[in-house]
PDB file of N, CA and C in Angstrom:
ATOM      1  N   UNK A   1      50.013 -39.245  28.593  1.00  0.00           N
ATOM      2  CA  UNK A   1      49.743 -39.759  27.255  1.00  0.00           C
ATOM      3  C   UNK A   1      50.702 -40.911  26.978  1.00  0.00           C
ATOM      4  N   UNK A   2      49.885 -41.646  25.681  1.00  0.00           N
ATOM      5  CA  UNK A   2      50.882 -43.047  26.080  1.00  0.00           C
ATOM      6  C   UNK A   2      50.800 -43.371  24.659  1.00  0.00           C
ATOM      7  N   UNK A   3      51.959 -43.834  23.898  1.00  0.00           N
ATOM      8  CA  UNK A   3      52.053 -44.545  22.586  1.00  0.00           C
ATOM      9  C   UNK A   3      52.501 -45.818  22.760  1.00  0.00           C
ATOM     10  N   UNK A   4      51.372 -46.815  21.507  1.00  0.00           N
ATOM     11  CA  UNK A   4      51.497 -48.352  21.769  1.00  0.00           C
ATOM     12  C   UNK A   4      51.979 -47.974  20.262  1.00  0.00           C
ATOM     13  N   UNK A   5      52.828 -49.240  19.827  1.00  0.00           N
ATOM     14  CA  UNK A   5      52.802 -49.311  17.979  1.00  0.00           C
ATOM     15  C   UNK A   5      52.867 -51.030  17.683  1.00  0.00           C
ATOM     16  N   UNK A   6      52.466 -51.293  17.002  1.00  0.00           N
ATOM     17  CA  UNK A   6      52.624 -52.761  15.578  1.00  0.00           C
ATOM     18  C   UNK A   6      53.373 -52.939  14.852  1.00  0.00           C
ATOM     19  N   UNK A   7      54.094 -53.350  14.355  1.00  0.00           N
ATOM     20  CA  UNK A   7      54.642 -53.485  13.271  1.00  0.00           C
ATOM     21  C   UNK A   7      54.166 -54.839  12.373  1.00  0.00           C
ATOM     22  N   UNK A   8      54.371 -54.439  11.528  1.00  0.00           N
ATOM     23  CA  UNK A   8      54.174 -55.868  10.599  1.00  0.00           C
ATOM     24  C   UNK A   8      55.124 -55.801   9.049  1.00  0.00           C
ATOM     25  N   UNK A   9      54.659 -56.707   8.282  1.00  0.00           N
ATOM     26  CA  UNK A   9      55.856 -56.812   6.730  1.00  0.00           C
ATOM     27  C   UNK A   9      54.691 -57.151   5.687  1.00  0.00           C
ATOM     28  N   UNK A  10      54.907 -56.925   4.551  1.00  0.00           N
ATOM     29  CA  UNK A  10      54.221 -57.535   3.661  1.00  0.00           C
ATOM     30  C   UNK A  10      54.899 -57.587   2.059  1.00  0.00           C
ATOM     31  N   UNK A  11      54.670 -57.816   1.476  1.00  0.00           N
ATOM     32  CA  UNK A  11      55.637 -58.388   0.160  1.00  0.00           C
ATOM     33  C   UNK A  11      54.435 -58.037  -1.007  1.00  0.00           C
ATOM     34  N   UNK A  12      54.970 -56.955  -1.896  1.00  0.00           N
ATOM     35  CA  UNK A  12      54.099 -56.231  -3.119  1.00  0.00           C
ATOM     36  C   UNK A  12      54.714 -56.230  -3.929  1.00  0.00           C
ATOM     37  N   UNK A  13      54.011 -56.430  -5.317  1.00  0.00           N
ATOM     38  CA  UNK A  13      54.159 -55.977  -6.413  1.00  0.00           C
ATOM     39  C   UNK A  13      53.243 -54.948  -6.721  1.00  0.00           C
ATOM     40  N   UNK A  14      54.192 -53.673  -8.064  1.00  0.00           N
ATOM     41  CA  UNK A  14      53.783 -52.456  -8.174  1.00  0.00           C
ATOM     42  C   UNK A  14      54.046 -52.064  -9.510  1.00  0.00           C
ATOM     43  N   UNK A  15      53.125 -51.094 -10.187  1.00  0.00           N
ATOM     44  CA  UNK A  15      54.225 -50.049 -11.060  1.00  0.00           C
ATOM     45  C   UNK A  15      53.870 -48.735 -10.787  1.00  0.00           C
ATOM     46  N   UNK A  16      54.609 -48.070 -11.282  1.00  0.00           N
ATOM     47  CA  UNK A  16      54.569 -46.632 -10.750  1.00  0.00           C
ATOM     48  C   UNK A  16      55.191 -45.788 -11.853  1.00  0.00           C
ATOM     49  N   UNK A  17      54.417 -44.994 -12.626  1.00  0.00           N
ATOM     50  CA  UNK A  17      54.662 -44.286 -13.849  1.00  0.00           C
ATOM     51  C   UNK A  17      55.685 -43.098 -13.092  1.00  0.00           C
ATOM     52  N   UNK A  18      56.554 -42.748 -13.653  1.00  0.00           N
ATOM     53  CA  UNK A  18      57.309 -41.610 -13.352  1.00  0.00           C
ATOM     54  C   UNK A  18      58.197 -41.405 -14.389  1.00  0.00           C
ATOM     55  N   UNK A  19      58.653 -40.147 -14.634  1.00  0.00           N
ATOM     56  CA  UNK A  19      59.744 -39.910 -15.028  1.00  0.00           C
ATOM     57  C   UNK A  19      61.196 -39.902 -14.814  1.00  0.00           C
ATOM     58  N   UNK A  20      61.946 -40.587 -15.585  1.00  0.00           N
ATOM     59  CA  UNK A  20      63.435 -40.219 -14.651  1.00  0.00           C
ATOM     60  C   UNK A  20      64.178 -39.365 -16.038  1.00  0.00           C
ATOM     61  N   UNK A  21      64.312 -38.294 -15.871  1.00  0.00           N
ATOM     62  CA  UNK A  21      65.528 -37.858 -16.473  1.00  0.00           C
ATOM     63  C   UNK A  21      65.179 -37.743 -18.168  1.00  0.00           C
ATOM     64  N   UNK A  22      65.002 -38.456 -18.884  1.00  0.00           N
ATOM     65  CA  UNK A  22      64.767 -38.296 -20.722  1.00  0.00           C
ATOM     66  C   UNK A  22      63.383 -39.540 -21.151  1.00  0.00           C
ATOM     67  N   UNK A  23      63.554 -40.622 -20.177  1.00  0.00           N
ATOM     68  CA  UNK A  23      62.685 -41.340 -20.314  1.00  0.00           C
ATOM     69  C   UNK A  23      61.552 -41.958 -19.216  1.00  0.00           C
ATOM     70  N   UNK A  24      60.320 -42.299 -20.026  1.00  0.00           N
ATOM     71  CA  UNK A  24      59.215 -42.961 -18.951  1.00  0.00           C
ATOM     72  C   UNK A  24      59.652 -44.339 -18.206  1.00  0.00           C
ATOM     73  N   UNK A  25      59.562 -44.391 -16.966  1.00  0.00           N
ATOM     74  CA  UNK A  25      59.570 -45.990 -16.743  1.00  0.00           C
ATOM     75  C   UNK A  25      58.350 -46.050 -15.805  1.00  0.00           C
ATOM     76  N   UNK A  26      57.885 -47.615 -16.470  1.00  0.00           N
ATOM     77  CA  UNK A  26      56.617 -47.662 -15.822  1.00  0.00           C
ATOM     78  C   UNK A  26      57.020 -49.667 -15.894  1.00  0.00           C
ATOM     79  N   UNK A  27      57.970 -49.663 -14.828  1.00  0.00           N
ATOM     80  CA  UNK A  27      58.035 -51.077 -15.253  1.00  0.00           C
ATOM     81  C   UNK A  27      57.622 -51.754 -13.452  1.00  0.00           C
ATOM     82  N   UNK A  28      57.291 -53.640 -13.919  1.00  0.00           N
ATOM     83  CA  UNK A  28      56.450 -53.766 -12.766  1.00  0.00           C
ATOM     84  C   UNK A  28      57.864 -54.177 -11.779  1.00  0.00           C
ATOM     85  N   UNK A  29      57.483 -54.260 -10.374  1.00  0.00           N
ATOM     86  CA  UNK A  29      58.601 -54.406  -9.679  1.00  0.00           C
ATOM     87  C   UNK A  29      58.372 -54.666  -7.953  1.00  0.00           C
ATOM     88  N   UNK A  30      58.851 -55.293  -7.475  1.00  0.00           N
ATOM     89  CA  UNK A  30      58.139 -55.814  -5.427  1.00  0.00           C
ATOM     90  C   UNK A  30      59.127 -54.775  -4.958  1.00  0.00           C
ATOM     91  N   UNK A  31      58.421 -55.255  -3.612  1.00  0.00           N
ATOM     92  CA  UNK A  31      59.374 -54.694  -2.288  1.00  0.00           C
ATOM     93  C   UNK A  31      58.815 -55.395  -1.119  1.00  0.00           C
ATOM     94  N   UNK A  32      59.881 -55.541  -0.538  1.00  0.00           N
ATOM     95  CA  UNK A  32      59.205 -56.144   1.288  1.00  0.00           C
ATOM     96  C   UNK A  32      59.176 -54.852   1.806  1.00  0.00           C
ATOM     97  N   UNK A  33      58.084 -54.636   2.119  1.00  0.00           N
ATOM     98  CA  UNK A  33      57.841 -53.499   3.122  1.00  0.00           C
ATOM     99  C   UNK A  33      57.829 -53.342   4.502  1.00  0.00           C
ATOM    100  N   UNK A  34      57.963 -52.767   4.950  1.00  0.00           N
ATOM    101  CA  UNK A  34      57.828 -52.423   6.704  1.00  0.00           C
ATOM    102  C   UNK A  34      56.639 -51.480   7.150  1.00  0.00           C
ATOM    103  N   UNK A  35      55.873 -51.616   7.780  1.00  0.00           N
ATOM    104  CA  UNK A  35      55.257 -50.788   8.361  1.00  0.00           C
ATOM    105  C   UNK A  35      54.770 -50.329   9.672  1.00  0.00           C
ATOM    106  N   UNK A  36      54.727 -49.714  10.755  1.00  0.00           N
ATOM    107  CA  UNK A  36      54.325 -49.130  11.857  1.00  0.00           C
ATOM    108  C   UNK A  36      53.227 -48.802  11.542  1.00  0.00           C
ATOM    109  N   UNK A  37      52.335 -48.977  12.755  1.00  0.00           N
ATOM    110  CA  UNK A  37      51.073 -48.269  13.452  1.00  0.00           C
ATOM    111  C   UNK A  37      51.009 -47.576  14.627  1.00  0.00           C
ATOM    112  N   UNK A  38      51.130 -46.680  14.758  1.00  0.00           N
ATOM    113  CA  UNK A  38      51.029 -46.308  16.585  1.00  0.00           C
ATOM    114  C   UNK A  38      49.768 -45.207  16.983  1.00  0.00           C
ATOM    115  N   UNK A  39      49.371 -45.891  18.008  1.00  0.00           N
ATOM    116  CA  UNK A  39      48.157 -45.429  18.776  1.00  0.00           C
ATOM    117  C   UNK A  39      48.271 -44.425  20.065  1.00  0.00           C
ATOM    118  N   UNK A  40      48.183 -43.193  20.105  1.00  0.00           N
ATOM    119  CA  UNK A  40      47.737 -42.325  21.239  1.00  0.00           C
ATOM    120  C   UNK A  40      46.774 -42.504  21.813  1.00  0.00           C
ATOM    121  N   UNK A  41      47.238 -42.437  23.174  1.00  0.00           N
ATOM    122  CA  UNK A  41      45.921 -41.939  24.189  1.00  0.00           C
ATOM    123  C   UNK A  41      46.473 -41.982  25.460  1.00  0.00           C
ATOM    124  N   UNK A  42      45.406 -41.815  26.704  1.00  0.00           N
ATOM    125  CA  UNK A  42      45.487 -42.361  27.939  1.00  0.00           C
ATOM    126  C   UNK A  42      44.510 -43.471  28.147  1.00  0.00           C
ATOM    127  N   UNK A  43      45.507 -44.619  29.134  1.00  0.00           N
ATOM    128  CA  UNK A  43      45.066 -45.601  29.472  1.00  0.00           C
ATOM    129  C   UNK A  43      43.376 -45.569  29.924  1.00  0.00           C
ATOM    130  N   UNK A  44      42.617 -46.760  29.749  1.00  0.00           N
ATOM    131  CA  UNK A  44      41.425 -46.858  29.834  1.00  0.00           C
ATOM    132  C   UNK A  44      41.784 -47.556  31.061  1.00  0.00           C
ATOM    133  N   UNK A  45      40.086 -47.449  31.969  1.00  0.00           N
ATOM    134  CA  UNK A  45      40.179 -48.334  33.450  1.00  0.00           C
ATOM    135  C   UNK A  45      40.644 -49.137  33.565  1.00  0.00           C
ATOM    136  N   UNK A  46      40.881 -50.138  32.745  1.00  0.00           N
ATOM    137  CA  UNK A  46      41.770 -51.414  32.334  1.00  0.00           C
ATOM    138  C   UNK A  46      43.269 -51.270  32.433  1.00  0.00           C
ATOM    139  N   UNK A  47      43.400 -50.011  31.991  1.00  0.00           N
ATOM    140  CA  UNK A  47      45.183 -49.724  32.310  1.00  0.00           C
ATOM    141  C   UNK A  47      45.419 -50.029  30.525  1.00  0.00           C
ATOM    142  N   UNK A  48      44.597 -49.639  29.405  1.00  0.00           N
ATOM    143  CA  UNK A  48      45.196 -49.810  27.964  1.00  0.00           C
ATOM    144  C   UNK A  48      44.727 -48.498  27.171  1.00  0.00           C
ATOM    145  N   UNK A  49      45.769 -48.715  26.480  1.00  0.00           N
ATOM    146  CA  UNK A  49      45.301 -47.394  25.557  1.00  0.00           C
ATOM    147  C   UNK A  49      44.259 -48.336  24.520  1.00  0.00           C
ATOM    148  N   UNK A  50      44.931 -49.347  24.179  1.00  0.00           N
ATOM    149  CA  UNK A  50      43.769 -50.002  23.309  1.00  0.00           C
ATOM    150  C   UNK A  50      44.114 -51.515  23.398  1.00  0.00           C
ATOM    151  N   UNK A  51      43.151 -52.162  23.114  1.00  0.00           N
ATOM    152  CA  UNK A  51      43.369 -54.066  23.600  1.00  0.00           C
ATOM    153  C   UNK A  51      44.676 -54.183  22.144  1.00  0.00           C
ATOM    154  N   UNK A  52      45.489 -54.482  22.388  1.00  0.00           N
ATOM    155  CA  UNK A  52      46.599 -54.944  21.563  1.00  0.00           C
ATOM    156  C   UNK A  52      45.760 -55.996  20.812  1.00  0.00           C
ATOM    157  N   UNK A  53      44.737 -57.528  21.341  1.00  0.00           N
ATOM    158  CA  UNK A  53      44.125 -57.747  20.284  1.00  0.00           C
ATOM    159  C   UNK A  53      43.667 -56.930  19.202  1.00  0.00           C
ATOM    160  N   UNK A  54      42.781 -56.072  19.520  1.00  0.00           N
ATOM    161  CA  UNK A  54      41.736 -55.072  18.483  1.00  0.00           C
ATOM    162  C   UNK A  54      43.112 -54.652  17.463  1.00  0.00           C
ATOM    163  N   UNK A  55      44.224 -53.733  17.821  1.00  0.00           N
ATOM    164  CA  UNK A  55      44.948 -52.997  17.076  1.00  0.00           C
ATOM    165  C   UNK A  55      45.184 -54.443  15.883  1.00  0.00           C
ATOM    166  N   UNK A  56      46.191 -55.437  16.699  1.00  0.00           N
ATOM    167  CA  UNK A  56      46.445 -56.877  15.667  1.00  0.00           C
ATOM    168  C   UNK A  56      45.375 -57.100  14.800  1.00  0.00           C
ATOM    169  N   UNK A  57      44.000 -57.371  14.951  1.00  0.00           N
ATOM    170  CA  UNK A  57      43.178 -57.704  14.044  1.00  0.00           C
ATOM    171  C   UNK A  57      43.325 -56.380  13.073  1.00  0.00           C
ATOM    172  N   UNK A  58      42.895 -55.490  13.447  1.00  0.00           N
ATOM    173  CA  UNK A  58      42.845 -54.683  12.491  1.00  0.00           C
ATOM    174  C   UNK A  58      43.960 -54.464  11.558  1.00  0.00           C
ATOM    175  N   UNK A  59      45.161 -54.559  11.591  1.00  0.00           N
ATOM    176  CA  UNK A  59      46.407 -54.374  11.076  1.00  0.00           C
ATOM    177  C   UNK A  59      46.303 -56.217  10.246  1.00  0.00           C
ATOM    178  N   UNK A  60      45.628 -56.879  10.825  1.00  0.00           N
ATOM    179  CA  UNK A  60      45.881 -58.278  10.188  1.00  0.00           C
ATOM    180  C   UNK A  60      44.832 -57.624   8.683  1.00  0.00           C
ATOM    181  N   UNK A  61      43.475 -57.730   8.931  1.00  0.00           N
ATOM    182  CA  UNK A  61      42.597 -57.260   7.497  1.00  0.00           C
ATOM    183  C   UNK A  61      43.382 -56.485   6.555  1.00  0.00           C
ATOM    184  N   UNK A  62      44.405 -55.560   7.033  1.00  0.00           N
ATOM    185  CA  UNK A  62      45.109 -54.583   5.995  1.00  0.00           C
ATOM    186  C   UNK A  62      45.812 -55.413   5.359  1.00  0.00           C
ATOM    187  N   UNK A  63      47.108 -56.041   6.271  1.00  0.00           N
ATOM    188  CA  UNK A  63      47.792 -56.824   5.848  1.00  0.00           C
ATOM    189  C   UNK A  63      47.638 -57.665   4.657  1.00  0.00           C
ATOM    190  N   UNK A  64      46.478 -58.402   4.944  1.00  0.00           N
ATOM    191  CA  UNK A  64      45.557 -59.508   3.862  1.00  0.00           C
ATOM    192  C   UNK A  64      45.769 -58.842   2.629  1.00  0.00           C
ATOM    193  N   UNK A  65      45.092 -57.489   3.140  1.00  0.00           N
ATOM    194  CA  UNK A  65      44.325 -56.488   1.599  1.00  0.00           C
ATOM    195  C   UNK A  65      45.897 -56.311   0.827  1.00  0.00           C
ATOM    196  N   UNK A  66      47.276 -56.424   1.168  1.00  0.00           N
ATOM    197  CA  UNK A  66      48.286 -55.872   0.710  1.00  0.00           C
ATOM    198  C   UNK A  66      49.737 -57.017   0.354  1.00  0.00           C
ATOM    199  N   UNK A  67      49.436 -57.733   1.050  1.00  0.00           N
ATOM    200  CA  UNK A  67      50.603 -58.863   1.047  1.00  0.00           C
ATOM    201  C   UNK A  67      50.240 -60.088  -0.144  1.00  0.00           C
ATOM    202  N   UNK A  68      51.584 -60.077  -0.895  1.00  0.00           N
ATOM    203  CA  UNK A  68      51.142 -60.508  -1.795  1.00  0.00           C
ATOM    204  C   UNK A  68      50.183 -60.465  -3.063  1.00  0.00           C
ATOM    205  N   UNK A  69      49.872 -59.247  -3.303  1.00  0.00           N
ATOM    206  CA  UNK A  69      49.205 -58.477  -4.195  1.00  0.00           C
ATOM    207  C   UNK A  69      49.558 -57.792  -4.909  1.00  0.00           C
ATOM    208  N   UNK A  70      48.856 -57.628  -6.383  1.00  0.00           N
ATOM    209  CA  UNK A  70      49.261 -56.527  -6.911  1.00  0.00           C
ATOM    210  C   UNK A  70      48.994 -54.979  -6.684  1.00  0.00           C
ATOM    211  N   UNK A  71      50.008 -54.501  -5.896  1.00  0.00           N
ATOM    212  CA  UNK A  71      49.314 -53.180  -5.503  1.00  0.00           C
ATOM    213  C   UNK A  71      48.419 -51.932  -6.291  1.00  0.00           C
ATOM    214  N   UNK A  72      48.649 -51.800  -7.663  1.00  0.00           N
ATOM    215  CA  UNK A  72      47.821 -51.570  -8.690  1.00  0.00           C
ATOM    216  C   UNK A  72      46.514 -51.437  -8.856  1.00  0.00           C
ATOM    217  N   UNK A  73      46.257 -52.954  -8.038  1.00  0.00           N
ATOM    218  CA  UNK A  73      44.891 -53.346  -7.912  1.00  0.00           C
ATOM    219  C   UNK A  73      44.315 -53.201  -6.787  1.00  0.00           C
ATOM    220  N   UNK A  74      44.650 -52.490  -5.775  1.00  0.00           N
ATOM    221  CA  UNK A  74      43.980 -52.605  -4.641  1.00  0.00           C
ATOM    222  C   UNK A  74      43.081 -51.233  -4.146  1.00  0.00           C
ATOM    223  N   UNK A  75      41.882 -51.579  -4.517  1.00  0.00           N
ATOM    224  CA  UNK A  75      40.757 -50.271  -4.133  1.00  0.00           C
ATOM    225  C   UNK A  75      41.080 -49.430  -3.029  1.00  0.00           C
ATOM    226  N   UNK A  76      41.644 -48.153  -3.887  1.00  0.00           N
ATOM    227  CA  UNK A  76      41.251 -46.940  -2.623  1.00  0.00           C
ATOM    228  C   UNK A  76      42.667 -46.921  -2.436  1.00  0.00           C
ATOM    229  N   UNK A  77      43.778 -47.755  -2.490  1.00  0.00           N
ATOM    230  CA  UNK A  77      45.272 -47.274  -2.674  1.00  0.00           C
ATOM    231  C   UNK A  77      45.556 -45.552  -3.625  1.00  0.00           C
ATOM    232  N   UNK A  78      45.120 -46.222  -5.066  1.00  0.00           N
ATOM    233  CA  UNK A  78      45.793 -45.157  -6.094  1.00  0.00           C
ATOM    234  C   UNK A  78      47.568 -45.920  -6.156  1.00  0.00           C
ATOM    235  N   UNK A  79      48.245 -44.980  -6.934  1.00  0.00           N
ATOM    236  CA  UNK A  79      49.600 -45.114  -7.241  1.00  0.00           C
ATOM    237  C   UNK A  79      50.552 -45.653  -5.947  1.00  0.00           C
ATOM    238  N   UNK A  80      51.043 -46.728  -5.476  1.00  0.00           N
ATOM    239  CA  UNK A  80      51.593 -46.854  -4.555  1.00  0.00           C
ATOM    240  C   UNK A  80      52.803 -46.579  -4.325  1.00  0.00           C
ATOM    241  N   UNK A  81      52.320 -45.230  -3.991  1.00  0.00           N
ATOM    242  CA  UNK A  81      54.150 -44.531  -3.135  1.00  0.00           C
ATOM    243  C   UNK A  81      53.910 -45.037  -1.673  1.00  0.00           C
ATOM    244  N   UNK A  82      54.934 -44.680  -0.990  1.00  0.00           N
ATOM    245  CA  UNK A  82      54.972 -44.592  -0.071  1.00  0.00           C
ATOM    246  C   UNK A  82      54.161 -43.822   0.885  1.00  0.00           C
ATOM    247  N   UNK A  83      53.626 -42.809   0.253  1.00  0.00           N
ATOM    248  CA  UNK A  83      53.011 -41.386   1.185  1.00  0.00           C
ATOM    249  C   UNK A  83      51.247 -42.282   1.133  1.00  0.00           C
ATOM    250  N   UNK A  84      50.945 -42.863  -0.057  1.00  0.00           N
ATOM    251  CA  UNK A  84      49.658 -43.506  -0.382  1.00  0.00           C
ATOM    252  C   UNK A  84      48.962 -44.858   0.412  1.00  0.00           C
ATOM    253  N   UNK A  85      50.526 -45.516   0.601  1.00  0.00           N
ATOM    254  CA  UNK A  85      50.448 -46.663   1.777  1.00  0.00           C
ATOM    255  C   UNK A  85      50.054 -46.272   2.821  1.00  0.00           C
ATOM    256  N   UNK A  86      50.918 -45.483   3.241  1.00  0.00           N
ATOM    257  CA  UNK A  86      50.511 -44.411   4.844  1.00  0.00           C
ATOM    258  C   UNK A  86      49.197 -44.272   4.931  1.00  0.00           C
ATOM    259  N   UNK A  87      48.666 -43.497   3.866  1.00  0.00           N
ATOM    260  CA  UNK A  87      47.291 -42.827   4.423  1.00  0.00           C
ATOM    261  C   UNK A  87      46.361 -43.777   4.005  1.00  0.00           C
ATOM    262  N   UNK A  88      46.311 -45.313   3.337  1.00  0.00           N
ATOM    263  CA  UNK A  88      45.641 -46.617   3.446  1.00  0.00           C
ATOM    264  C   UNK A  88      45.962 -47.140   4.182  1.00  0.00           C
ATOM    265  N   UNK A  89      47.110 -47.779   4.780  1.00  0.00           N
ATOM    266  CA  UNK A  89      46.732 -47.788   6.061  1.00  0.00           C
ATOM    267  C   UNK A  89      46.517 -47.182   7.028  1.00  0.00           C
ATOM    268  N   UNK A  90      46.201 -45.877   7.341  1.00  0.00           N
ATOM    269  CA  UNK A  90      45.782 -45.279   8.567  1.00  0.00           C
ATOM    270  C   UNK A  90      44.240 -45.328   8.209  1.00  0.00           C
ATOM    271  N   UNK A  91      44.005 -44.919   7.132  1.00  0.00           N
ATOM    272  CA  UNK A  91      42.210 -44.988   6.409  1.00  0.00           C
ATOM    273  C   UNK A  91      41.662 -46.469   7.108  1.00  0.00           C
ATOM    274  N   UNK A  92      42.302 -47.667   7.046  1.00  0.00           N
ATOM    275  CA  UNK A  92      41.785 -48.928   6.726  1.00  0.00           C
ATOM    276  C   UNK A  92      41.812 -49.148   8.387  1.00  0.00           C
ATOM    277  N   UNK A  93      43.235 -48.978   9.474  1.00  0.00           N
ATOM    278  CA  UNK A  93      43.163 -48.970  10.641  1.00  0.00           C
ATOM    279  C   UNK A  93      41.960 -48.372  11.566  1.00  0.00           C
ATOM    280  N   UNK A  94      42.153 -46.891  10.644  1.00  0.00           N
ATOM    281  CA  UNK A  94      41.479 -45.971  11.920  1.00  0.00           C
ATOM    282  C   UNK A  94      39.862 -46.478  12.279  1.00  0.00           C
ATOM    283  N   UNK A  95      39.462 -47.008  11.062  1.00  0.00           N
ATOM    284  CA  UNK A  95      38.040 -47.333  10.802  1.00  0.00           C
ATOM    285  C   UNK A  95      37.367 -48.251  11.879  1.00  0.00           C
ATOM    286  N   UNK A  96      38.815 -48.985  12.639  1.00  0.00           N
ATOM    287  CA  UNK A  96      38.239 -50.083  13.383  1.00  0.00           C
ATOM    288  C   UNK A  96      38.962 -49.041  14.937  1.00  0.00           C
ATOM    289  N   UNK A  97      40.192 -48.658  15.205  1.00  0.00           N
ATOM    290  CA  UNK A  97      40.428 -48.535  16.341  1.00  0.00           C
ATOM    291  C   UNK A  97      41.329 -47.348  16.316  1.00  0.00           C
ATOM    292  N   UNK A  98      40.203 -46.394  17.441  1.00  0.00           N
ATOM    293  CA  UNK A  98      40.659 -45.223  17.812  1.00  0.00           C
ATOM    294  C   UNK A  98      41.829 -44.576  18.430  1.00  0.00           C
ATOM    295  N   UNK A  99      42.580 -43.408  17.545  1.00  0.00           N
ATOM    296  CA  UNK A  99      43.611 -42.747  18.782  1.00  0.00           C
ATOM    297  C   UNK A  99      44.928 -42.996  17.870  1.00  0.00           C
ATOM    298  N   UNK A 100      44.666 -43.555  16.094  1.00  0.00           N
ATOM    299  CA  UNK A 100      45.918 -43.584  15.210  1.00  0.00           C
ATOM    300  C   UNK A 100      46.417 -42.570  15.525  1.00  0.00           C
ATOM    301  N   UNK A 101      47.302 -42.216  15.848  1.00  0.00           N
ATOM    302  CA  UNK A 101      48.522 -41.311  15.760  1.00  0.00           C
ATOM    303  C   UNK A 101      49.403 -41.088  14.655  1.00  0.00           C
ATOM    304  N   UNK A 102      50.226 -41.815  14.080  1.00  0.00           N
ATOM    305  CA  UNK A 102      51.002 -41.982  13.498  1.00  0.00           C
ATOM    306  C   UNK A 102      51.242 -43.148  12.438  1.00  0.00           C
ATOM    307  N   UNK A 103      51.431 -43.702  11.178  1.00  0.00           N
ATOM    308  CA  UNK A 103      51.736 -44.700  10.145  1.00  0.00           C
ATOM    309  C   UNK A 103      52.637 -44.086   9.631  1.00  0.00           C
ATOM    310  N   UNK A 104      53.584 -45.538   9.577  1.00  0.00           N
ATOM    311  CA  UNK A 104      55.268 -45.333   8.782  1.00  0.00           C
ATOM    312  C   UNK A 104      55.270 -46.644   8.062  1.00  0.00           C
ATOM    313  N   UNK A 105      55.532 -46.360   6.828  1.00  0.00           N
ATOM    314  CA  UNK A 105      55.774 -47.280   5.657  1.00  0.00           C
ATOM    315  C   UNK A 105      57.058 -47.505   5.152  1.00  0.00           C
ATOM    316  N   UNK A 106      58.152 -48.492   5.615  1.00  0.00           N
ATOM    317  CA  UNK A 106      59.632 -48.443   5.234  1.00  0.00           C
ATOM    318  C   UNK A 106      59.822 -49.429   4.120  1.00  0.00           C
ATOM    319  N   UNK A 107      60.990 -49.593   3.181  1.00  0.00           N
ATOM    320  CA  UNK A 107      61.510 -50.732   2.767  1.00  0.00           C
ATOM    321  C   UNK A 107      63.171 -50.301   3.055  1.00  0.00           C
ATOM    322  N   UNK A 108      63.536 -51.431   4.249  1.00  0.00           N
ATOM    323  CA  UNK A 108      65.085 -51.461   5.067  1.00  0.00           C
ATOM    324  C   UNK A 108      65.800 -51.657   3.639  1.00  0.00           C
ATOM    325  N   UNK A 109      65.617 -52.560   2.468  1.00  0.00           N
ATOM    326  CA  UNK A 109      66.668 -52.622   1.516  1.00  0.00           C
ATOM    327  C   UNK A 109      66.752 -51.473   1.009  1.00  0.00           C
ATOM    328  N   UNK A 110      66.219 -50.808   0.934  1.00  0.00           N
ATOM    329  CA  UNK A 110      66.617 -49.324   0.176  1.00  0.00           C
ATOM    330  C   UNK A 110      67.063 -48.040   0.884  1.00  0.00           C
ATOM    331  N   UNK A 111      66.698 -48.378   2.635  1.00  0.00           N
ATOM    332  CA  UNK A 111      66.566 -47.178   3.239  1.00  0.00           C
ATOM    333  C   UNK A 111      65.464 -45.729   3.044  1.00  0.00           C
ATOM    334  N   UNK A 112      64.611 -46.576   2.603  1.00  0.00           N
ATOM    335  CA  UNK A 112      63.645 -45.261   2.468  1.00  0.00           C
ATOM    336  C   UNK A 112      62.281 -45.525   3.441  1.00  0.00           C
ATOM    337  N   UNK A 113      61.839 -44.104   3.873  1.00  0.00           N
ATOM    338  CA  UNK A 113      60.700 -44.647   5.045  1.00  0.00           C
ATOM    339  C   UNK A 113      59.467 -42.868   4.780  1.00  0.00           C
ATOM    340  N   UNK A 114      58.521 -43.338   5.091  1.00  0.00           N
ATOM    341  CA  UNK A 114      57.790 -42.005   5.162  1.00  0.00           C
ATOM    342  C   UNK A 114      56.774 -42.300   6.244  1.00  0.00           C
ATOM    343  N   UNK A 115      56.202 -41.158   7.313  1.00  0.00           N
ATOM    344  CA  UNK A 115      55.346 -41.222   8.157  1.00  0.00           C
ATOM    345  C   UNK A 115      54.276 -40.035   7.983  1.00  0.00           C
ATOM    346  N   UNK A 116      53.125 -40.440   8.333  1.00  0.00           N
ATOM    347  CA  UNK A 116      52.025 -39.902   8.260  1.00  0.00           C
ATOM    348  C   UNK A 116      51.528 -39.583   9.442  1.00  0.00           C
ATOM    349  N   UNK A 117      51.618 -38.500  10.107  1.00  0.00           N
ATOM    350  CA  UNK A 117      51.077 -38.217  11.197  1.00  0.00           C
ATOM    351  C   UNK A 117      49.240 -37.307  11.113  1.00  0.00           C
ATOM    352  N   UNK A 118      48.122 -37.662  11.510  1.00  0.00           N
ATOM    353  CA  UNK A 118      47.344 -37.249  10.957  1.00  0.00           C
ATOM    354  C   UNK A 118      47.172 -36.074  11.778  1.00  0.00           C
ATOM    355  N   UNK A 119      46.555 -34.561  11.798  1.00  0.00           N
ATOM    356  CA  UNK A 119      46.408 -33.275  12.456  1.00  0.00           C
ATOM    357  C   UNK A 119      44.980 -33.292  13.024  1.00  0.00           C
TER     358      UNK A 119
END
C-alpha cells in the first residue's frame, strides 16, 4: 500500500458564532490555511496510485471554490471550522479521484490542525 499527498494554501474570510465565556462573538475574521490531501492505494500498471495530474486538478477546483472567499458563502461548507473544511474538501476531492484517505486542514500561525480520515 502506498500514500501520495498535495498540499496546497488558501486565504479566507469567515465568521463563526460561538460562545466564549459571558459573551457572543460572531465577528468577521481570515486565516491562511494549510491543507493536505492524501491518497491510498496500490500502484496501477503504470506504477501510480493516481496520475498526480488528476489529484492537482482536482485540489485546484477546490482551491478556486475557497481562496479568497467568503467562507460563509460557500455551498455545502456550513460553519467553517476546521472539522467542516476537512469533510469539503474530501466531499469535493473524492468526487473526482479515488482512494482519499485522509484531509488535514492547518493554520501554522496558530498551531491548530484537524484530520479527517474517512472509515
Amino acid at each position: 500500500m502506498f500514500e501520495l499527498s498535495q498540499t496546497f494554501y488558501f486565504e479566507a474570510a469567515h465568521t463563526l458564532e460561538r460562545r466564549l465565556e459571558t459573551e457572543s462573538s460572531r465577528r468577521i475574521h481570515g486565516h491562511t490555511y494549510g491543507a493536505e490531501v492524501q491518497v491510498s492505494g496500490v500502484p496501477d500498471r503504470n506504477g501510480m496510485v493516481v496520475d498526480l495530474a488528476v489529484l492537482r486538478g482536482a485540489i485546484a477546483a477546490v482551491r478556486d471554490a475557497l481562496d479568497h472567499h467568503f467562507l460563509d458563502d460557500v455551498a455545502g461548507l456550513g460553519p467553517a471550522t476546521l472539522e467542516n473544511l476537512c469533510l469539503y474538501i474530501h466531499r469535493q476531492v473524492s468526487a473526482q479521484v479515488p482512494g482519499v484517505s485522509a484531509v488535514s486542514v492547518y493554520r501554522s500561525a496558530s498551531g491548530d490542525r484537524c484530520t479527517y480520515r474517512p472509515q
